[in-house]
Protein backbone atom coordinates (compact mmCIF):
# COMPACT_ATOMS: atom_id res chain seq x y z
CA UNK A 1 108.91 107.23 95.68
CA UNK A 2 106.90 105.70 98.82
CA UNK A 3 108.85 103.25 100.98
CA UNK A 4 107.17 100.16 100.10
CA UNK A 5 108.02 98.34 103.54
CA UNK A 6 106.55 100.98 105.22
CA UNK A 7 103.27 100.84 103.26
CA UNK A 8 103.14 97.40 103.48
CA UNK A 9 103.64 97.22 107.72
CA UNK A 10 101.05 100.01 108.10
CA UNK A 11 98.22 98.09 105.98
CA UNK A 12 99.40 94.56 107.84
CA UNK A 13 98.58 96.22 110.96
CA UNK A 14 95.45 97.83 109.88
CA UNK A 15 94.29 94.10 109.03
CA UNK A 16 95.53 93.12 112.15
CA UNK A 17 94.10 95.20 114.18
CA UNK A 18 90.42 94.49 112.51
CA UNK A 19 91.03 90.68 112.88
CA UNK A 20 91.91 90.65 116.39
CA UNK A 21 88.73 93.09 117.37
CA UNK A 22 87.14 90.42 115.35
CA UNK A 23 88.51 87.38 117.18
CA UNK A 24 88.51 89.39 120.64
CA UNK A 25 84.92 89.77 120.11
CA UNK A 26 83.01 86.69 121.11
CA UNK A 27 85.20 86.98 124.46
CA UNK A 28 84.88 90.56 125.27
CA UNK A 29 83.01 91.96 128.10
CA UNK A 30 79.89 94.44 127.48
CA UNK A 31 81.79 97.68 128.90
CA UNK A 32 85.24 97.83 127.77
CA UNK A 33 88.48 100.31 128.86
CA UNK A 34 88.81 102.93 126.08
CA UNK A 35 90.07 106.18 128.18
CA UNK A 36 92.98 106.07 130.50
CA UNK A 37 94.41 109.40 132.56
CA UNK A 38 97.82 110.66 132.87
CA UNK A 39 98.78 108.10 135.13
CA UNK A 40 97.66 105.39 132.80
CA UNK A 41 95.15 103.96 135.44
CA UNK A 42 91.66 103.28 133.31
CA UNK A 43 88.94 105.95 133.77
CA UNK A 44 86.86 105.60 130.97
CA UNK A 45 84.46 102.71 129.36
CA UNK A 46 82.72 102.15 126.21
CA UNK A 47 80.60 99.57 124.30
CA UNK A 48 82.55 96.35 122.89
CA UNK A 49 81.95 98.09 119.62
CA UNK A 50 83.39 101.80 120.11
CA UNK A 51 86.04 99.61 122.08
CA UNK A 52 86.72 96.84 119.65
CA UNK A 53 86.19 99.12 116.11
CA UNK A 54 87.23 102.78 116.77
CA UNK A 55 90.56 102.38 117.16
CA UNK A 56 90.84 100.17 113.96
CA UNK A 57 88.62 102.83 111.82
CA UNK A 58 90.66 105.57 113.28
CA UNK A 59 93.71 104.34 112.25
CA UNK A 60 92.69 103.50 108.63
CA UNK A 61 91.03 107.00 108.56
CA UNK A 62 94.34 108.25 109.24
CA UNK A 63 96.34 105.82 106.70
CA UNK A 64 94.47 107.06 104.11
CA UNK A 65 94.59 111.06 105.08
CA UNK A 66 98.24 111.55 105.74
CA UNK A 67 98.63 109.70 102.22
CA UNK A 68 96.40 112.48 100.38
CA UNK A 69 98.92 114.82 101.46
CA UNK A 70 101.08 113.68 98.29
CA UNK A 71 98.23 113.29 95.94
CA UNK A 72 96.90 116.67 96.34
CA UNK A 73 100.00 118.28 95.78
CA UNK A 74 102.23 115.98 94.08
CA UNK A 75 104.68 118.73 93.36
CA UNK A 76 105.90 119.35 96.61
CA UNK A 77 106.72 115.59 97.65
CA UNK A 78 109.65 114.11 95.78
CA UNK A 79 110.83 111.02 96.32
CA UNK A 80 112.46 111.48 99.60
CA UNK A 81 109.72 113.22 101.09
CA UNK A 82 107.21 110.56 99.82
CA UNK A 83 109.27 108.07 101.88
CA UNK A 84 108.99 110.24 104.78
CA UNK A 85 105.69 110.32 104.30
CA UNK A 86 105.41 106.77 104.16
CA UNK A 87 107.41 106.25 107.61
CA UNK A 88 105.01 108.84 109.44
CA UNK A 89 102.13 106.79 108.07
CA UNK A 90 103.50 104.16 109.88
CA UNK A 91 104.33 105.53 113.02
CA UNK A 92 101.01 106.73 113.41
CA UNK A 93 99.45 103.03 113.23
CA UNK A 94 101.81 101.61 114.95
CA UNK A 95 100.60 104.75 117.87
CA UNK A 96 97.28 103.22 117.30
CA UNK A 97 98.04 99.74 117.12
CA UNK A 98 99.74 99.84 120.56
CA UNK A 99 96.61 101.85 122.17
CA UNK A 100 94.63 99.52 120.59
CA UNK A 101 96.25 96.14 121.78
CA UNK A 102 96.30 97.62 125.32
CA UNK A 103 92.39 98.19 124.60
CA UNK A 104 92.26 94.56 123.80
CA UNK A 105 94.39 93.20 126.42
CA UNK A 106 92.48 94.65 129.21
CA UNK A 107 89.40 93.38 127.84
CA UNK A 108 90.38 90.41 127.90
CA UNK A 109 91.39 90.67 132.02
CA UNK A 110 94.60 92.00 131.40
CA UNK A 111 96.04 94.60 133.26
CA UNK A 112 98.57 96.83 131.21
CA UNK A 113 99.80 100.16 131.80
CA UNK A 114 99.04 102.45 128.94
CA UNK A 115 101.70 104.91 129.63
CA UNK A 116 104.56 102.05 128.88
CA UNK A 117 102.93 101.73 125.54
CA UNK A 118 101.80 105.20 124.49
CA UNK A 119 105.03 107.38 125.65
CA UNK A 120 107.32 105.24 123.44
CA UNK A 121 105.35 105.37 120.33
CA UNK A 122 104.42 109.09 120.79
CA UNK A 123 108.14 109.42 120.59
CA UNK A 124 108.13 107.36 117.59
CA UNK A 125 105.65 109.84 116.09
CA UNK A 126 107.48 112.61 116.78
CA UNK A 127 110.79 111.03 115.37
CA UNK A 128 108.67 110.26 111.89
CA UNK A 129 107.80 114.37 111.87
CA UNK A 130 111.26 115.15 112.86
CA UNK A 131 112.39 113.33 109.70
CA UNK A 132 109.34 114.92 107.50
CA UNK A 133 110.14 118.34 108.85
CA UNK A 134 114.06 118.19 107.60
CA UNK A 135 113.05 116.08 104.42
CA UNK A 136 110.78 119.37 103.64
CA UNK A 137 113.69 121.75 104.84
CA UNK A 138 116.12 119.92 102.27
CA UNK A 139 114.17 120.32 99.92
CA UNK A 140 113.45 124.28 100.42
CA UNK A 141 117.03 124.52 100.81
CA UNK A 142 117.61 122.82 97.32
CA UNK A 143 114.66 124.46 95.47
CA UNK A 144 116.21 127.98 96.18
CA UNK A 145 120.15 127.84 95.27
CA UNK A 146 120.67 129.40 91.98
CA UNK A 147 121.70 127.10 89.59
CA UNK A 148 125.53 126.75 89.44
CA UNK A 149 125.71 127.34 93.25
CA UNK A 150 125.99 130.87 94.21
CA UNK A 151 127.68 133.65 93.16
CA UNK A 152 129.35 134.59 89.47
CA UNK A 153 131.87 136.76 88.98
């Protein structure tokens, strides 16, 4: 079964993230940061709408791939693995909701350093396939004991 919570935080901050590109955009500036290097110093631009939108459509485009995972081959997600599922969903917005409120807060004059958002969520992300990964290896694992546990004599 799909964590709920989880489904519910993910769309909240899909809405979220469209209403504040919505609000932010009467105050934005014409170029906007959407690229930052290694160092997390800005070295890209973009129009207020690839700055203000992408992010937002990216992140829904994602919501709704990871979750055809399940739908195309119901068989292999039980209900543990659906909740999995459900929590990498998440992580992944909330990767793109961070990006995207840094996107927002330097258009708006602040002046935020993308690595203290990005490298903490990325590990979030790779937490949320950590926990799919063993979820999936459980389940192997369960799928292929003989019935009865092992070995008759």
């Amino acid at each position: 079964m799909k964590n709920q919570n989880a489904e519910w935080l993910a769309r909240a901050l899909i809405v979220a993230m469209f209403a504040l590109a919505v609000w932010t955009w009467p105050f934005a500036p014409s170029q906007i940061p959407i690229h930052w290097d290694i160092t997390g110093q800005i070295n890209g631009y973009g129009s207020k709408l690839v700055g203000l939108f992408l992010l937002p459509s990216i992140a829904l485009a994602g919501y709704a791939l990871i979750g055809l995972a399940p739908a195309i081959k119901p068989e292999q997600f039980n209900g543990r693995m659906r909740s999995a599922v459900s929590w990498f969903r998440v992580a992944y917005v909330l990767l793109m909701a961070g990006v995207f409120g840094v996107v927002v807060a330097d258009a708006r004059g602040g002046n935020v350093n993308m690595n203290y958002v990005v490298f903490p969520l990325v590990a979030l992300v790779w937490i949320a396939i950590a926990n799919l990964l063993v979820r999936r290896m459980q389940d192997r694992i369960g799928r292929t004991a003989p019935p009865g546990g092992g070995i008759r004599i």
